[in-house]
Each structure stands twice: as C-alpha cells, then as structure tokens.
Protein backbone atom coordinates (compact mmCIF):
# COMPACT_ATOMS: atom_id res chain seq x y z
CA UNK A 1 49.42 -118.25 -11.04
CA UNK A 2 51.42 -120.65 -13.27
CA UNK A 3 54.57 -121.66 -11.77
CA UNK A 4 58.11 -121.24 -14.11
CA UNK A 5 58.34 -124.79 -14.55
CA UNK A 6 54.65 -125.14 -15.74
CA UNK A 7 54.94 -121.66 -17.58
CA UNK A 8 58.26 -123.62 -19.39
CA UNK A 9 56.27 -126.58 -19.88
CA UNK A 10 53.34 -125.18 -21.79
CA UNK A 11 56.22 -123.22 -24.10
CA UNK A 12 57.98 -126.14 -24.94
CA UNK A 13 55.09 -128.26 -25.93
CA UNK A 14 52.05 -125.96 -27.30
CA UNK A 15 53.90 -122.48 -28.66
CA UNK A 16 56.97 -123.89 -29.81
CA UNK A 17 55.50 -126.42 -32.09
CA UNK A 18 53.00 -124.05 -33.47
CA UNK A 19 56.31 -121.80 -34.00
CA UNK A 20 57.78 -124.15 -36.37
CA UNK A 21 55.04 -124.95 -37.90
CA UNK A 22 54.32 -121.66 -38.78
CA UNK A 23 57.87 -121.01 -39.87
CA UNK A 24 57.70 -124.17 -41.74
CA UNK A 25 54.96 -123.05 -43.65
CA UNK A 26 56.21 -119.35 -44.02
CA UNK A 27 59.62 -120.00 -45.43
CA UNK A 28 58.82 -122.99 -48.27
CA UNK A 29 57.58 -120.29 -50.24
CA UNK A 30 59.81 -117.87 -49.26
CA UNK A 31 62.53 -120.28 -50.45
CA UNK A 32 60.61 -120.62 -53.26
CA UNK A 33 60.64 -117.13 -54.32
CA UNK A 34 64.43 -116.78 -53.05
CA UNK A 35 65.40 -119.53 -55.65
CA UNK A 36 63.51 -118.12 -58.33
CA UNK A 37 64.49 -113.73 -58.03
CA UNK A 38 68.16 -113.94 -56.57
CA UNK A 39 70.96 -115.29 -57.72
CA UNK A 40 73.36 -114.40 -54.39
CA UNK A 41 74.53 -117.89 -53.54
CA UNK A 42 74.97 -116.91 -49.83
CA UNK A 43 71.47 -116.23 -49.41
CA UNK A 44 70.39 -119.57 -50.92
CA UNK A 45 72.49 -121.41 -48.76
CA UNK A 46 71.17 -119.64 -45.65
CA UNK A 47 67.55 -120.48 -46.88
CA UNK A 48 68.51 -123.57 -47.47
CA UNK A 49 69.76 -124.37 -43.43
CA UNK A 50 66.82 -122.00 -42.13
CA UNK A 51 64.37 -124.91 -43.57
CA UNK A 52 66.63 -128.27 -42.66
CA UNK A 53 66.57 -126.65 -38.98
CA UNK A 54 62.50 -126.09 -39.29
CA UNK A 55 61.77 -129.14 -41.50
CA UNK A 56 64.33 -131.05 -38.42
CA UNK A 57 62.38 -129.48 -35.64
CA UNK A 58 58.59 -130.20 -36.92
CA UNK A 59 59.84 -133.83 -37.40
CA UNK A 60 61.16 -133.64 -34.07
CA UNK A 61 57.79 -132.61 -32.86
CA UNK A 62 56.01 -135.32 -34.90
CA UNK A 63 57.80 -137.69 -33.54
CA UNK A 64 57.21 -136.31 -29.66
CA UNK A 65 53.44 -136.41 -30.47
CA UNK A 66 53.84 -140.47 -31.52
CA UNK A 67 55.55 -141.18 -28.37
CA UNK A 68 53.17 -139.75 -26.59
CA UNK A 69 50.45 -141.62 -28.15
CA UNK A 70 52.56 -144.82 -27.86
CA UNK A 71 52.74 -144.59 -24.04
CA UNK A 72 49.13 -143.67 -23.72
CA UNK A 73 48.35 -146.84 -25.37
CA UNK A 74 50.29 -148.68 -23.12
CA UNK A 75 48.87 -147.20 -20.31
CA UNK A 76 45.48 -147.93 -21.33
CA UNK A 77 46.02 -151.71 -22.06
CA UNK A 78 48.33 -151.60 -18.46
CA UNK A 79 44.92 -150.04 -16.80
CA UNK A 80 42.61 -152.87 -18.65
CA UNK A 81 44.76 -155.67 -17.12
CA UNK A 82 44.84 -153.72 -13.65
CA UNK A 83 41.51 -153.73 -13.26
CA UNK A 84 40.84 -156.92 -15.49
CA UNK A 85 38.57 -159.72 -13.28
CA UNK A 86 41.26 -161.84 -12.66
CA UNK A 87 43.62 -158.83 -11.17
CA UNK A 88 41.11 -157.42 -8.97
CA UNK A 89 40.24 -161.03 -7.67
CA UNK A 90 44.00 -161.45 -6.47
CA UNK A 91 44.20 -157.43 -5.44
CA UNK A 92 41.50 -158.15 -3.17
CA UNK A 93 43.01 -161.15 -1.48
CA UNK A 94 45.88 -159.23 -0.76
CA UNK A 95 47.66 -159.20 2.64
CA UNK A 96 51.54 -158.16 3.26
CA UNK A 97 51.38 -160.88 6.34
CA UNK A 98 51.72 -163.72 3.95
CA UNK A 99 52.55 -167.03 6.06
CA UNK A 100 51.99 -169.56 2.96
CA UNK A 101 53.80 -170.35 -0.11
CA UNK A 102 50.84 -170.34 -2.32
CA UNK A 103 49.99 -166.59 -0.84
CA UNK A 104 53.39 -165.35 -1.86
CA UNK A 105 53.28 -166.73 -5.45
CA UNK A 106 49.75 -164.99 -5.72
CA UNK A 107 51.40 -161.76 -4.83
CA UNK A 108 54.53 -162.35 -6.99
CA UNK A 109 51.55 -162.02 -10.13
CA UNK A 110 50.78 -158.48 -8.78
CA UNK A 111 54.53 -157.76 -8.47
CA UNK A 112 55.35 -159.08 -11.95
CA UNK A 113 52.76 -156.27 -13.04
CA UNK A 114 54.14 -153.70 -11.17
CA UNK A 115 57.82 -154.68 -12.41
CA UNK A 116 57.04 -155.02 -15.90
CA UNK A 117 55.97 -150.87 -15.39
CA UNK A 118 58.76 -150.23 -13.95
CA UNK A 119 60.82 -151.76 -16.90
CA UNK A 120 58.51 -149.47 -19.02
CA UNK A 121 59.46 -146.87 -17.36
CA UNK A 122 63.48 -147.66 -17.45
CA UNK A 123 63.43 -148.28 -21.06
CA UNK A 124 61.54 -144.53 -22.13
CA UNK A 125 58.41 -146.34 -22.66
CA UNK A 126 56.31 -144.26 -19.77
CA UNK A 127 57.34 -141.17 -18.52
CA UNK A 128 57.75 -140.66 -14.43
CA UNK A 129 55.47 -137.94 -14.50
CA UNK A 130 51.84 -140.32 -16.19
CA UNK A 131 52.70 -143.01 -13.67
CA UNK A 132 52.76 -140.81 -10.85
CA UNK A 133 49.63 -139.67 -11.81
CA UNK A 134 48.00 -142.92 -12.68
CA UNK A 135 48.99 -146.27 -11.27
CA UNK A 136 51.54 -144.88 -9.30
CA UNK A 137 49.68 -144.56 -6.27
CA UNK A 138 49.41 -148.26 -6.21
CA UNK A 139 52.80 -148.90 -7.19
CA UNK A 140 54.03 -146.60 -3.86
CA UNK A 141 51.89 -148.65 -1.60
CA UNK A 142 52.59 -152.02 -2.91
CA UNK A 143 55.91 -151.92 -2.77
CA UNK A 144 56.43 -150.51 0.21
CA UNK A 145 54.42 -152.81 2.18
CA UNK A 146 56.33 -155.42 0.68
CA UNK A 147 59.36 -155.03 0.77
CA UNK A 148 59.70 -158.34 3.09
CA UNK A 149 57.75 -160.06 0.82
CA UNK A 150 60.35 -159.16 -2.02
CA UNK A 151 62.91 -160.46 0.04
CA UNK A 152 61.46 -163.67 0.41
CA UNK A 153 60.75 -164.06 -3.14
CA UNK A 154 64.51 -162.91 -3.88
CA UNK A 155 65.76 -166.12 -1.65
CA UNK A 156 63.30 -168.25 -2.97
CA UNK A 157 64.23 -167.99 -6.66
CA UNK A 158 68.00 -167.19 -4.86
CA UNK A 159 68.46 -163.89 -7.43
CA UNK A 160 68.57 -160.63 -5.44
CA UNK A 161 68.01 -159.00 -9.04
CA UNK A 162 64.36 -159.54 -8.88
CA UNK A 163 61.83 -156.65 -9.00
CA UNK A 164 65.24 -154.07 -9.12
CA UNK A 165 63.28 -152.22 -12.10
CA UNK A 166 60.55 -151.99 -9.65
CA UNK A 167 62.74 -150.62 -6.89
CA UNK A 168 63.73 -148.15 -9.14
CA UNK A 169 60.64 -146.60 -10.38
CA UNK A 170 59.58 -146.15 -6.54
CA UNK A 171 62.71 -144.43 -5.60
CA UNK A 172 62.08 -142.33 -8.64
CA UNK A 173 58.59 -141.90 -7.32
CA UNK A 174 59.45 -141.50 -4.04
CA UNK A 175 61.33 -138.68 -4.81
CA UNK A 176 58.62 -137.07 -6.82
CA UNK A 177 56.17 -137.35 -3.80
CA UNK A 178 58.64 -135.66 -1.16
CA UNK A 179 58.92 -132.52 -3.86
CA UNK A 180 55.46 -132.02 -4.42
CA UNK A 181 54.41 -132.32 -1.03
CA UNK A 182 57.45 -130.89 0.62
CA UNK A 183 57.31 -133.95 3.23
CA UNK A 184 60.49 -135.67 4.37
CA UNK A 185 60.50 -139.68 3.97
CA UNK A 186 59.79 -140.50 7.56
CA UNK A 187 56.30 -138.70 7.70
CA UNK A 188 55.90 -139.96 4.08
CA UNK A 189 56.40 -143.37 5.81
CA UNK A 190 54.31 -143.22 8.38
CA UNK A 191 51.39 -142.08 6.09
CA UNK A 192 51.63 -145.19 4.71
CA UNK A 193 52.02 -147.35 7.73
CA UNK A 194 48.61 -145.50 9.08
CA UNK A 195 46.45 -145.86 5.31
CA UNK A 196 47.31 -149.92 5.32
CA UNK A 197 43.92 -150.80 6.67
CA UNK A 198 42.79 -148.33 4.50
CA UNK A 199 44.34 -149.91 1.66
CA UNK A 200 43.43 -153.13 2.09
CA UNK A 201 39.76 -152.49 2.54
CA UNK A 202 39.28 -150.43 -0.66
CA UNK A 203 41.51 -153.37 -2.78
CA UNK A 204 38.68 -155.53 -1.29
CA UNK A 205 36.00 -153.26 -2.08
C-alpha cells in the first residue's frame, strides 16, 4: 500500500496537472460563450480570475516539467564524467590512507566532482531526493572516509571553506538515510567503516 507521502506525491505531480489542464481547456470556451450571451459584469470578472489562476497554474506546471528536464540533463552529463576513463582511472587508485602529496591532489579531482554536486544541489539545480538515488551512494562513502583527507587539503590551501557545499549535501543525505532506514548515525557509521574494503575493491573493479 502507498504510503500518505507517496499517495501526496503522485497528486501533486500527475492528477493535479491533468486538473488544470483540463480546466484550462474547459473554461476558454466557457469564457468564450460567457463574453458573448451575458452582459452581468460580475460574472465576467469572475471568469476572467478563474482563467489567470488556471492559465498561472499550467505555466506553473510547464515550468516544473523544464526543471525537471534541466536537472536530468545535468545528471546525465555528471554520470558521463563519473564514469568517463579518466575518472574511473583515479577512482580506482583510490585509498583514504594517503601518505603523499601527489595522492592527495589526485583525490582533491574526485572531491572537486563531488563538491561541484553539492553546489548543484545548494543552488536548486538537483533535487536531494535524484542524488540520493543516483550518485549519492558514492558521495556518502567518499566523504566520509575522508574527512581527514579534507582536513588536510583545508590547511594546505589554509581555507577551512573548502568542500563546505559538499559537507552540506552529506548532512542533507545523511539525514535522508537515517529516515528511510530508521538507523541511528552510529550503526550508520559503522556500516561504513565495515563496507571500506568493500568499497575499494569494486572502485578497482
């Protein structure tokens, strides 16, 4: 059974549109014939608001559907770079335990990916609900095993600002993980501890 939030969710986006289209298409003519066989200026006027408020709420709706193509664009180009020959090459030489400077500016490349998502995400461009169930997987488990790492970065380019968009799209994320699942953080965490070899194997693979 359809939970209330789901049920809500398939109102707002499939019957309500069809709604207003419908009405849309419904009251033109009945406008139309309002104009034309009565003369009661009351009733104009209230035809007149009926359609701004449909006319306003199909453009509304036109406009939802183009963002909605916009950010599945982006996603797709964001999923060609991801697994683009160059990214897996440095995904698969990946190890949190990084002891050279050369290794850490090979995983700031990866971060700078990850980042630049996460400042897609701040500015409206991707919703919290397609990463989580795209890339977000990836963005979980890369930042939390390197959060150190950040650190390091952070003092080396001495700006504790870096990879805050980042930070925020995992908290975000974070949060969405512990409601589905109905886990608290520390088991959460310790899933992710245990998968690292995991992890690390199928980025190699």
């Amino acid at each position: 059974m359809k939970s209330c939030k789901q049920c809500l969710s398939y109102l707002m986006k499939v019957i309500v549109p069809k709604l207003l289209i419908a009405a849309f298409i419904v009251g033109v003519p009945s406008y139309l014939l309002v104009i034309k066989s009565c003369s009661s200026d009351w009733l104009t006027a209230a035809m007149t608001a009926y359609l701004t408020i449909v006319t306003g709420g199909v453009i509304f709706w036109q406009g939802q559907q183009l963002k909605k193509q916009l950010e599945l664009q982006v996603l797709i180009e964001l999923f060609k770079e991801w697994n683009s020959a160059e990214m897996r090459k440095r995904r698969a030489a990946y190890d949190k335990n990084i002891n050279t400077e050369d290794e850490l500016n090979k995983l700031e490349i990866i971060l700078e990916y990850l980042e630049r998502i996460g400042s897609y995400y701040k500015n409206k461009v991707l919703s919290k609900n397609l990463i989580w169930d795209t890339i977000g997987w990836f963005i979980m488990r890369y930042y939390f095993y390197n959060t150190d790492n950040i650190s390091k970065i952070q003092a080396k380019w001495e700006d504790d600002t870096l990879y805050c968009d980042l930070k925020e799209l995992y908290c975000h994320l974070l949060d969405m993980e512990l409601c589905i699942r109905k886990i608290d953080e520390d088991k959460f965490n310790a899933e992710l501890n245990k998968q690292y070899i995991h992890f690390i194997q199928s980025e190699k693979s």
